[in-house]
Protein backbone atom coordinates (compact mmCIF):
# COMPACT_ATOMS: atom_id res chain seq x y z
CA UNK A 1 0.00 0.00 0.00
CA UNK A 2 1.23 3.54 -0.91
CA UNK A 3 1.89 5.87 1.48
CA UNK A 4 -0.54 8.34 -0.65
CA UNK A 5 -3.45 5.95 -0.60
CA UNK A 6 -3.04 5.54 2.78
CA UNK A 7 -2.61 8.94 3.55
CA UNK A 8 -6.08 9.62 1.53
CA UNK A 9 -7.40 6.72 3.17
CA UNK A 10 -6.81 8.23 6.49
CA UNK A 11 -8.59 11.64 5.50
CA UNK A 12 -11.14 10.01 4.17
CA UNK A 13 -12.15 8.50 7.10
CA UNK A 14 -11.26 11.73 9.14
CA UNK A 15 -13.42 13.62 6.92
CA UNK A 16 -16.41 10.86 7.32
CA UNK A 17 -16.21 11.18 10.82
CA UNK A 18 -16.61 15.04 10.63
CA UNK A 19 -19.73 14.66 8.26
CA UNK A 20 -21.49 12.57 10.92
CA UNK A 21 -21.26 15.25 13.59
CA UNK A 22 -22.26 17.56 11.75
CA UNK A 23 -25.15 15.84 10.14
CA UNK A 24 -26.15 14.14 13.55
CA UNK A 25 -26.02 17.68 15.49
CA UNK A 26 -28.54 19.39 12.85
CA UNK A 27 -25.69 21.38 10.99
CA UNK A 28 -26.89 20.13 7.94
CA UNK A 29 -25.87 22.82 5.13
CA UNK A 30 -22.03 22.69 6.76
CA UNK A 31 -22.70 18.64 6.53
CA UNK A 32 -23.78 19.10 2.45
CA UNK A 33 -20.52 21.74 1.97
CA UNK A 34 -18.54 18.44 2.87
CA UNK A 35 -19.73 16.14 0.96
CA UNK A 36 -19.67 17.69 -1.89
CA UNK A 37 -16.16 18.94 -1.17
CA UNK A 38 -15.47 15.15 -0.69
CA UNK A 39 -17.22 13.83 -3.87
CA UNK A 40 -15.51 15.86 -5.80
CA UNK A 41 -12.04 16.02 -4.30
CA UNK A 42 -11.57 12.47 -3.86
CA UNK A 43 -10.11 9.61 -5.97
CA UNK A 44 -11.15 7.02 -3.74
CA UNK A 45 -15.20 5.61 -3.60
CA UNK A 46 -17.27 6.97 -0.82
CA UNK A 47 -19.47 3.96 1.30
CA UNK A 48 -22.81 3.87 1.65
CA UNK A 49 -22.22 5.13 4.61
CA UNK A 50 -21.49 8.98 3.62
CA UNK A 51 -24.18 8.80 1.04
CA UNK A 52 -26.98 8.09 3.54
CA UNK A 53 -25.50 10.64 5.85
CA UNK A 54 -25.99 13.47 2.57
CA UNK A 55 -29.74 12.39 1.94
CA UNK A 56 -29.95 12.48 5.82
CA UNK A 57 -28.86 16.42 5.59
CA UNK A 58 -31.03 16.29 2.10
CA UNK A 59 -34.12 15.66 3.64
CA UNK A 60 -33.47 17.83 6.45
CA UNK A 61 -32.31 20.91 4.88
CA UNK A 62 -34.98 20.64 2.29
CA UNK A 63 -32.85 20.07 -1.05
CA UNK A 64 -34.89 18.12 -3.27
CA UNK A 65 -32.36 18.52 -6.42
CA UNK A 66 -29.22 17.79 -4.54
CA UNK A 67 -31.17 14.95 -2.92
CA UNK A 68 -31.96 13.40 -6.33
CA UNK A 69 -27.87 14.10 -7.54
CA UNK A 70 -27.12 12.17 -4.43
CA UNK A 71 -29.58 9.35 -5.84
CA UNK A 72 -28.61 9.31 -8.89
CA UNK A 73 -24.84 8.60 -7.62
CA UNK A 74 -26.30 6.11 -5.46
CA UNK A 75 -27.41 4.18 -8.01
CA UNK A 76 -24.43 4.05 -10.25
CA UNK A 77 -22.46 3.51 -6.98
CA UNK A 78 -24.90 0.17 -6.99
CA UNK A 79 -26.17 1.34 -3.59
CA UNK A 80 -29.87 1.34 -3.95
CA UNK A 81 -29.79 -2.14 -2.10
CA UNK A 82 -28.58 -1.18 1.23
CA UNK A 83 -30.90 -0.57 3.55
CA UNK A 84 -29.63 2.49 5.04
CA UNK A 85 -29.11 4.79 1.78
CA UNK A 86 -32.67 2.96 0.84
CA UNK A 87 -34.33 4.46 4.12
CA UNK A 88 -32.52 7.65 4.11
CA UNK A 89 -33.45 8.34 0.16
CA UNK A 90 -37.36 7.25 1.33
CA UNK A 91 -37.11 9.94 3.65
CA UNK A 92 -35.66 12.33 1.60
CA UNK A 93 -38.30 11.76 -1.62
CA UNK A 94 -41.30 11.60 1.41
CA UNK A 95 -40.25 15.00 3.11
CA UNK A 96 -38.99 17.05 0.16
CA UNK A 97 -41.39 15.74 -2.68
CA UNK A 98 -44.44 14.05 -1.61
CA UNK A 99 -45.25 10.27 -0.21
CA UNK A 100 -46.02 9.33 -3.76
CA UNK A 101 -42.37 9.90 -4.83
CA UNK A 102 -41.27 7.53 -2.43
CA UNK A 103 -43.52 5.24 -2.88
CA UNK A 104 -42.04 5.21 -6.70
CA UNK A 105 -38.52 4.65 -5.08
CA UNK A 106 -39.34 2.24 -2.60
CA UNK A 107 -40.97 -0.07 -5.46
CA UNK A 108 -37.77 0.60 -7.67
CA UNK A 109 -35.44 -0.64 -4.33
CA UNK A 110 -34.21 -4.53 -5.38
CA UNK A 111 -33.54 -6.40 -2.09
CA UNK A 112 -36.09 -4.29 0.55
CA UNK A 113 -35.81 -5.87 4.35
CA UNK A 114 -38.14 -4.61 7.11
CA UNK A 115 -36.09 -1.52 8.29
CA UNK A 116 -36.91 -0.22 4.32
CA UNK A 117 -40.64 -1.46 4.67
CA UNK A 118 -41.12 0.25 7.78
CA UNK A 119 -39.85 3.54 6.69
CA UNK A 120 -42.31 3.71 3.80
CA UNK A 121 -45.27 2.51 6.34
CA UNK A 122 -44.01 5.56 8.47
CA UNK A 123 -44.25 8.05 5.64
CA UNK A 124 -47.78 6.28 4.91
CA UNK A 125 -48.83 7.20 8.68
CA UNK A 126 -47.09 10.74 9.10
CA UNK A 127 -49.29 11.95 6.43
CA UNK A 128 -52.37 10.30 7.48
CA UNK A 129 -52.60 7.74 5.01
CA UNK A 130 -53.10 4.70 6.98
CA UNK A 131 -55.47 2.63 5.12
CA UNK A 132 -52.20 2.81 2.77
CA UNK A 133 -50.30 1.44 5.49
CA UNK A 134 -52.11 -1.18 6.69
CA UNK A 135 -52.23 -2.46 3.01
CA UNK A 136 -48.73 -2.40 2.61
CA UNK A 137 -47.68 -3.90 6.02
CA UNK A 138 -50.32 -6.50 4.93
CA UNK A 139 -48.06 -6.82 1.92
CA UNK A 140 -44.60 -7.28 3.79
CA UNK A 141 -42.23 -10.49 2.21
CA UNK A 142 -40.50 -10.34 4.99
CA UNK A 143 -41.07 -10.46 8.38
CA UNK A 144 -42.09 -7.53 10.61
CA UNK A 145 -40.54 -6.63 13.25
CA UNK A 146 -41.69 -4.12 16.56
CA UNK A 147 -41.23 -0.87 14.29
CA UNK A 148 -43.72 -2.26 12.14
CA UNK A 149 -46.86 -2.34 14.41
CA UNK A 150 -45.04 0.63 15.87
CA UNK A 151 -45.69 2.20 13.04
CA UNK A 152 -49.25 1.44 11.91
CA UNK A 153 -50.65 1.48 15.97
CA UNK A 154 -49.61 4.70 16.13
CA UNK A 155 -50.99 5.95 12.83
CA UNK A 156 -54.43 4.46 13.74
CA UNK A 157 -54.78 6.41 17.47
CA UNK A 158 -57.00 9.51 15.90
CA UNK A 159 -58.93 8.15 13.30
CA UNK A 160 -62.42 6.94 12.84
CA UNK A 161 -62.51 3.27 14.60
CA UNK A 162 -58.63 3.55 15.15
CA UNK A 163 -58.16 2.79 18.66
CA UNK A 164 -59.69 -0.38 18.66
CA UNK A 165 -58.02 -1.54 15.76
CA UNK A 166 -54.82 0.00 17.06
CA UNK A 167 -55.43 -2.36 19.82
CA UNK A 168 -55.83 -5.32 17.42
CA UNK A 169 -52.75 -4.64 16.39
CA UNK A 170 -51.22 -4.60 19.41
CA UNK A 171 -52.87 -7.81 19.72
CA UNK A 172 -51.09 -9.48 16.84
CA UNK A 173 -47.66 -7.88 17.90
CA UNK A 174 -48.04 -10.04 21.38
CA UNK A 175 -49.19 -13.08 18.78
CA UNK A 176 -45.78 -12.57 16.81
CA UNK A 177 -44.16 -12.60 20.26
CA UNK A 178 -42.52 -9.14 20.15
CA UNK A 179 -42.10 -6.74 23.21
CA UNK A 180 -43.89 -3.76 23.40
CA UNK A 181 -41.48 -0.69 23.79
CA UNK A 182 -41.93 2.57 25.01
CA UNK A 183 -43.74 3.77 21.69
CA UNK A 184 -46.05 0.99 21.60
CA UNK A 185 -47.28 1.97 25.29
CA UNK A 186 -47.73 5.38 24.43
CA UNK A 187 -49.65 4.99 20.95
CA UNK A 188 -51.59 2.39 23.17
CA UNK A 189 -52.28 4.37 25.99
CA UNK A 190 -53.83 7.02 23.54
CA UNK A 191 -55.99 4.30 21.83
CA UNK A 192 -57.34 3.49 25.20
CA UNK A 193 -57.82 6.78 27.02
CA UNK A 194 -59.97 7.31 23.81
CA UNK A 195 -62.46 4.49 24.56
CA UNK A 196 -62.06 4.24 27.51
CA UNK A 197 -60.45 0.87 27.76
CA UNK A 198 -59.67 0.68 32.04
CA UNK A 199 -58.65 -2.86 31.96
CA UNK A 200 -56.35 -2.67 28.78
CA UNK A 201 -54.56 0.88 30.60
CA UNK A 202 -53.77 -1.58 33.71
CA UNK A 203 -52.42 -3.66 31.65
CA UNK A 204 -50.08 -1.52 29.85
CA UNK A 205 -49.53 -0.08 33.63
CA UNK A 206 -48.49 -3.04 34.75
CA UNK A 207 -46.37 -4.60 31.94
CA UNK A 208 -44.66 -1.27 31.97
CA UNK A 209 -43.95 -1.58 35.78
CA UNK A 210 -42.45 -4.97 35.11
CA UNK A 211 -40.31 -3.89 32.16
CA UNK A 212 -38.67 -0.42 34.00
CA UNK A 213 -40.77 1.39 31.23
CA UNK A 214 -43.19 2.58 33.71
CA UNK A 215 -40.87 5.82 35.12
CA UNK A 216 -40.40 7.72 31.86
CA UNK A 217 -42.32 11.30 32.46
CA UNK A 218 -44.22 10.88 29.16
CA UNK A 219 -45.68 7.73 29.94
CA UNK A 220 -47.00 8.29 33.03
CA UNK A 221 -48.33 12.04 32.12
CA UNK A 222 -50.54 9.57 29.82
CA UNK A 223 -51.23 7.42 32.64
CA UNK A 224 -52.62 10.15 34.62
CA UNK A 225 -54.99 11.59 31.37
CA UNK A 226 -56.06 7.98 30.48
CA UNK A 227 -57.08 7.19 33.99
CA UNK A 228 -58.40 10.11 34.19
CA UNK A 229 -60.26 9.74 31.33
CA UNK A 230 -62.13 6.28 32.81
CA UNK A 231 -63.04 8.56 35.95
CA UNK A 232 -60.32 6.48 38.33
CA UNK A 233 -59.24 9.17 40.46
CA UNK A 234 -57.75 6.95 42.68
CA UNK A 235 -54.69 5.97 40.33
CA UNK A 236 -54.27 9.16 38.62
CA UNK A 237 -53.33 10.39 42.16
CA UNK A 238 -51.40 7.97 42.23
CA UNK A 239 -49.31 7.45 39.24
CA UNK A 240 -48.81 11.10 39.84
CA UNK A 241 -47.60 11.47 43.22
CA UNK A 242 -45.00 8.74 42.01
CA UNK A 243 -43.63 11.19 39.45
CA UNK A 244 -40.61 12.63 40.15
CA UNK A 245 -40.19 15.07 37.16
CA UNK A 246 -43.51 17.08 37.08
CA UNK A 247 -43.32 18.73 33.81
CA UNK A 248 -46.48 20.98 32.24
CA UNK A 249 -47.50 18.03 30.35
CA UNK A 250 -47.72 15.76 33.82
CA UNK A 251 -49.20 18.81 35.56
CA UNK A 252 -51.78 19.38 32.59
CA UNK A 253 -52.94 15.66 32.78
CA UNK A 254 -53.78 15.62 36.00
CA UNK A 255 -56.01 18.89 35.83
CA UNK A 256 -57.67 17.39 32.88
CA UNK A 257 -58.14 14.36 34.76
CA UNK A 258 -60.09 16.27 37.71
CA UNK A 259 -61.80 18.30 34.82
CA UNK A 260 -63.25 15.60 33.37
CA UNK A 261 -64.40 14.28 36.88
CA UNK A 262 -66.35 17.27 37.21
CA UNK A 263 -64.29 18.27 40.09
CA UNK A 264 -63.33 22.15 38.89
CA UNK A 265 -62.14 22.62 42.43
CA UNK A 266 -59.51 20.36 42.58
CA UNK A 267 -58.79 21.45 39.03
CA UNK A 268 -58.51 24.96 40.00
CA UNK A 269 -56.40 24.41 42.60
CA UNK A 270 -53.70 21.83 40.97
CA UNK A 271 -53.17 24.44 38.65
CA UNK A 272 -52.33 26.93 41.84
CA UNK A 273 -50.07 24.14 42.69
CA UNK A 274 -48.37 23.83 39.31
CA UNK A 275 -47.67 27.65 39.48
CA UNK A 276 -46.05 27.32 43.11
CA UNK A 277 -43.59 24.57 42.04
CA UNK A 278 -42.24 27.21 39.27
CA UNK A 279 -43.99 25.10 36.29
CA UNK A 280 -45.21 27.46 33.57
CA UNK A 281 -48.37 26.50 32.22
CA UNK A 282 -49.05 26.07 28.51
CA UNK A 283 -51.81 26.74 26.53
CA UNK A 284 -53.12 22.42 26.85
CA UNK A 285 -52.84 23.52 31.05
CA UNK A 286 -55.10 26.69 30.63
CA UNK A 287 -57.02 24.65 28.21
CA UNK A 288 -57.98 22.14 30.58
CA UNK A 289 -58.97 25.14 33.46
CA UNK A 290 -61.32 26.58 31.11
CA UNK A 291 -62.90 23.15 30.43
CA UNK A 292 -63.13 22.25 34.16
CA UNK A 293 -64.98 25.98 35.32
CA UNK A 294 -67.10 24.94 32.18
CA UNK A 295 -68.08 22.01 33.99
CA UNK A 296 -68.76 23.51 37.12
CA UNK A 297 -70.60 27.07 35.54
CA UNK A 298 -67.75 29.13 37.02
CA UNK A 299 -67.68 31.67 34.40
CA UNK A 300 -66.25 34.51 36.67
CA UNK A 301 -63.23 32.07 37.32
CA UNK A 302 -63.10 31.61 33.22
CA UNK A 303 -62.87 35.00 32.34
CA UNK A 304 -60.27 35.97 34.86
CA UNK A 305 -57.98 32.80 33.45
CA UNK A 306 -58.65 33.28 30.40
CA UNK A 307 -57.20 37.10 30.55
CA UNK A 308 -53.91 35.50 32.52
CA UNK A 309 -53.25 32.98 29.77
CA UNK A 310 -52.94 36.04 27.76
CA UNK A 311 -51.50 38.75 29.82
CA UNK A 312 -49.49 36.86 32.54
CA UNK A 313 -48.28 34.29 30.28
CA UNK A 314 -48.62 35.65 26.56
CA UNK A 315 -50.20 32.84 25.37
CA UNK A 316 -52.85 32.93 22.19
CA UNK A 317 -55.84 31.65 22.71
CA UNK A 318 -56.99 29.74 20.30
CA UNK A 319 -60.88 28.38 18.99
CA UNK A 320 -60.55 25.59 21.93
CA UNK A 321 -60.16 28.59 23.97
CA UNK A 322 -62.81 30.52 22.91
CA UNK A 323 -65.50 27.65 22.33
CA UNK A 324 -65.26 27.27 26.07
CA UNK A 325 -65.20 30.43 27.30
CA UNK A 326 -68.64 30.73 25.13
CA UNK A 327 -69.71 27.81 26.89
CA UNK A 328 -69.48 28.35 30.11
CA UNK A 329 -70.88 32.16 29.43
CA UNK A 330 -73.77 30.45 27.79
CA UNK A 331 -74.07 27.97 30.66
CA UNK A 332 -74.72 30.42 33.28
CA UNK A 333 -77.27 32.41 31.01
CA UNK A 334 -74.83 35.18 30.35
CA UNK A 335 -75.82 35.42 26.49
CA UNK A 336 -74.76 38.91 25.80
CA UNK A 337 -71.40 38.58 26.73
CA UNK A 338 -70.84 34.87 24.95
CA UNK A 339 -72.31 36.66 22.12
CA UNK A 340 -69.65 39.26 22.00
CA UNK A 341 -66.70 36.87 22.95
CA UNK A 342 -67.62 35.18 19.54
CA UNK A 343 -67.68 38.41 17.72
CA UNK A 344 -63.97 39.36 19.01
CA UNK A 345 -62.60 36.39 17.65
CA UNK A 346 -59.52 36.71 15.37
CA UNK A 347 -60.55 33.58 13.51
CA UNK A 348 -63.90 32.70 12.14
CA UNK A 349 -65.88 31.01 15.42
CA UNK A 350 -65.95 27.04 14.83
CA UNK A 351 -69.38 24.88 14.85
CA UNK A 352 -68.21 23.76 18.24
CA UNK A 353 -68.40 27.39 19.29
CA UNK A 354 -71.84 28.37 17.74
CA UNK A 355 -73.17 24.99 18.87
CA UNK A 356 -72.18 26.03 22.70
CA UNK A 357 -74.21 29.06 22.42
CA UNK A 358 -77.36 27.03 20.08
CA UNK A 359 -77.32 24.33 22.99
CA UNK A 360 -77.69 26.89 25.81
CA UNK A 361 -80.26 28.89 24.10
CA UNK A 362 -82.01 25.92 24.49
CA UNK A 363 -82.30 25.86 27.79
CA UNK A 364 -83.11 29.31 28.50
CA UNK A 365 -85.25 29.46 25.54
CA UNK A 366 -83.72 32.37 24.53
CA UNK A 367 -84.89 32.43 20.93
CA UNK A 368 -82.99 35.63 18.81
CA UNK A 369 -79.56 34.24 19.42
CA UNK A 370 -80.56 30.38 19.03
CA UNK A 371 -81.73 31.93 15.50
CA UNK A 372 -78.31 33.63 14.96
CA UNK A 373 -76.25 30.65 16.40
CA UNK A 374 -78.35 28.31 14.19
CA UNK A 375 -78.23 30.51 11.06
CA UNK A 376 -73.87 30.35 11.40
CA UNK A 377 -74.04 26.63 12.00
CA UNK A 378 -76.09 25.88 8.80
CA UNK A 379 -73.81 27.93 7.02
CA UNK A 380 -70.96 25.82 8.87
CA UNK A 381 -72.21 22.45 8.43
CA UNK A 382 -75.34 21.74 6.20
CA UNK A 383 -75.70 18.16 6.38
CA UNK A 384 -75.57 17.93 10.51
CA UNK A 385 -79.46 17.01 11.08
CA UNK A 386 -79.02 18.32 15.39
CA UNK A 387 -78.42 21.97 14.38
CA UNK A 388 -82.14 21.58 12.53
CA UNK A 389 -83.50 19.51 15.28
CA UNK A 390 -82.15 21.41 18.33
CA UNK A 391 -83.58 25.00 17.04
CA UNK A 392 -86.84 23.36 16.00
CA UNK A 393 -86.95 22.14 19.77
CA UNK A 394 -86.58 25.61 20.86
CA UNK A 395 -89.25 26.67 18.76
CA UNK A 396 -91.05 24.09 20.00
CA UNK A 397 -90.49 24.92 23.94
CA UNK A 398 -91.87 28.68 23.16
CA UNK A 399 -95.23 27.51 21.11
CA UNK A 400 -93.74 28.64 17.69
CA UNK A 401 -94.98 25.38 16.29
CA UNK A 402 -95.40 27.17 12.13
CA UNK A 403 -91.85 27.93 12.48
CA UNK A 404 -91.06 24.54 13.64
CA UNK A 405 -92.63 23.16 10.62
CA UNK A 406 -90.95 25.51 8.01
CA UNK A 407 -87.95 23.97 9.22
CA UNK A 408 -88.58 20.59 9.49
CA UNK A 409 -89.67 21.29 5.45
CA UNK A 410 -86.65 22.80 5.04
CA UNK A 411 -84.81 19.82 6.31
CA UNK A 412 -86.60 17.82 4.14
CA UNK A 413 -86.12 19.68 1.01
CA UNK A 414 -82.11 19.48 1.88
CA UNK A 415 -82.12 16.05 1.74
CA UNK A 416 -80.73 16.09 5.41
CA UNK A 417 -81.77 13.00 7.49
CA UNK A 418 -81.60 11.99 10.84
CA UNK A 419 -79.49 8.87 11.80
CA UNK A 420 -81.33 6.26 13.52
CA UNK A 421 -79.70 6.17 17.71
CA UNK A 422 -77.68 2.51 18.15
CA UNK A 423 -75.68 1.76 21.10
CA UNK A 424 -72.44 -0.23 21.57
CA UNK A 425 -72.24 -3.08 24.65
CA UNK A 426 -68.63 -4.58 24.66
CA UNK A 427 -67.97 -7.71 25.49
CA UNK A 428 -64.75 -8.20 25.79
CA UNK A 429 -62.14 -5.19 26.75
């Protein structure tokens, strides 16, 4: 060996090491300089290695045309196989381009293991494609591994019918004999604070406990909401007093949880108690306040929190904010002043908001804004059959049966029906 090549050798491999860090510590146009300083300075071959670490920086810095130079040497570098420049030019295609360019280059890929199948099932979910997913895990020729259910549970928590099939799923990974990890438990423990699945969240409790997966912050801040969710108060106060790192989230969770209990006094003050530890809330934390003095009809409490989110904290509120704030005005029978919080909105008021205001109207008959509210939510959403049925109840409840009628006709001419009620009973959780 010559002491040349060796000596380029050497820099090579000094120069590799440098495009790592910089690649791996986000300094992704400094990582791009090098490489193409090294592709075009060097007589010797870069690995895959260097390659996947360009379309890393690629995807991240978005350059779409470099990114497809950088393919286009990969391939005559006979590359295309390995599963790391494979992944990494998935990624690139799927973040710079769209998921339908990397779909193209994941069916052009010759020898594709599980670590390249999973990556194009994660681009699938990230962009909320998971029937496309599920099809394609469904056509795996090899076999999956824990990144693969990973993958597809997660994408399924959100979506119409998706927590219990995320948890059929979850299912199958146990039948495979794989070991859920710490994403699993959290993608689970969203699918069943959803449905409210108590049983299946002690299980995940428990086989997290066993496993040492139990103590990270994250996990147990879901522990406390999904608990919460299935009314247990008992065990969210107690996953949470065994939490050693409060963070907003954790502290958030457990207001929710005593928010959804209908206990706005314990709500109220945990959040006191978040703001004595030195935690600043977050707009989820103030969120979840506003929810719980909805609950209770505390609309003097609402107001004044809402106004702190804003000028203590600077936060935005946003049109979660504001639908509750309506509600709890409307709640209480303060119309006027719901009325107006909907007209100083920055963004156009949601059906949720209109709806809180239609649904109280209701109960205090109070007929000219139930009109107004219902007039905005027609507008809003056409086709919902309770926005014609809740204002012709209201006409109802004050004896304005001909106006009743007109709108029942008018349903009926928009083709708008109502669904038939059905119930679920589960059998097995």
């Amino acid at each position: 060996m010559s002491s040349s090549y060796a000596s380029s050798c050497t820099k090579l491999i000094s120069l590799t090491k440098q495009l790592s860090s910089y690649a791996n510590q986000g300094n992704h146009e400094q990582a791009l300089n090098l490489f193409l300083q090294m592709h075009s300075s060097f007589a010797l071959p870069l690995d895959a290695h260097v390659f996947s670490l360009a379309l890393k920086s690629c995807a991240a810095a978005f350059r779409p045309v470099l990114g497809g130079s950088v393919h286009a040497h990969s391939v005559k570098s006979n590359f295309l196989s390995n599963p790391f420049v494979g992944c990494a030019l998935l990624d690139m295609y799927g973040k710079c381009l769209s998921v339908s360019h990397a779909r193209k280059l994941f069916d052009e890929i010759p020898q594709r293991n599980a670590v390249v199948w999973n990556a194009m099932i994660s681009h699938y979910t990230h962009c909320g494609k998971v029937k496309e997913a599920v099809e394609l895990y469904e056509a795996m020729d090899v076999m999956p591994n824990e990144s693969s259910f990973n993958a597809i549970i997660k994408g399924l928590v959100g979506t119409e019918d998706g927590s219990y099939r995320a948890i059929e799923f979850y299912r199958k990974m146990i039948e495979f004999r794989f070991k859920p990890n710490l994403i699993t438990l959290l993608a689970l423990v969203s699918a069943c604070s959803a449905i409210g699945a108590f049983r299946l969240i002690k299980e995940i409790h428990s086989y997290a406990f066993r496993n040492l997966i139990e103590p990270h912050p994250q996990l147990k801040s879901g522990l406390v909401e999904a608990y919460g969710r299935c009314g247990s108060i008992v065990y969210v106060q107690l996953v949470f007093d065994s939490m050693d790192d409060r963070d907003v989230v954790a502290w958030s969770s457990l207001i929710s949880a005593y928010a959804l209990h209908g206990d706005a006094e314990s709500a109220l003050k945990t959040f006191q108690e978040m703001e004595l530890a030195k935690v600043t809330p977050d707009d989820i934390a103030f969120l979840n306040v506003l929810k719980a003095c909805s609950h209770a009809g505390l609309a003097d409490e609402a107001l004044v929190y809402f106004k702190r989110m804003q000028g203590d904290y600077g936060l935005r509120a946003s049109k979660d904010h504001y639908s509750c704030l309506v509600d709890v005005l409307s709640r209480v029978g303060r119309f006027e002043e719901a009325y107006k919080v909907i007209q100083a909105m920055p963004e156009k008021p949601t059906a949720k908001t209109w709806g809180a205001l239609l649904g109280a109207c209701r109960n205090y008959g109070e007929i000219e804004l139930a009109e107004i509210a219902a007039r905005e939510l027609l507008m809003v959403e056409p086709e919902n059959p309770a926005n014609y049925v809740l204002l012709g109840k209201i006409y109802m409840s004050v004896g304005r049966q001909e106006e009743a009628e007109r709108l029942r006709l008018k349903m009926k001419e928009s083709g708008v029906k109502v669904s038939p009620g059905s119930s679920w009973c589960l059998f097995k959780d």
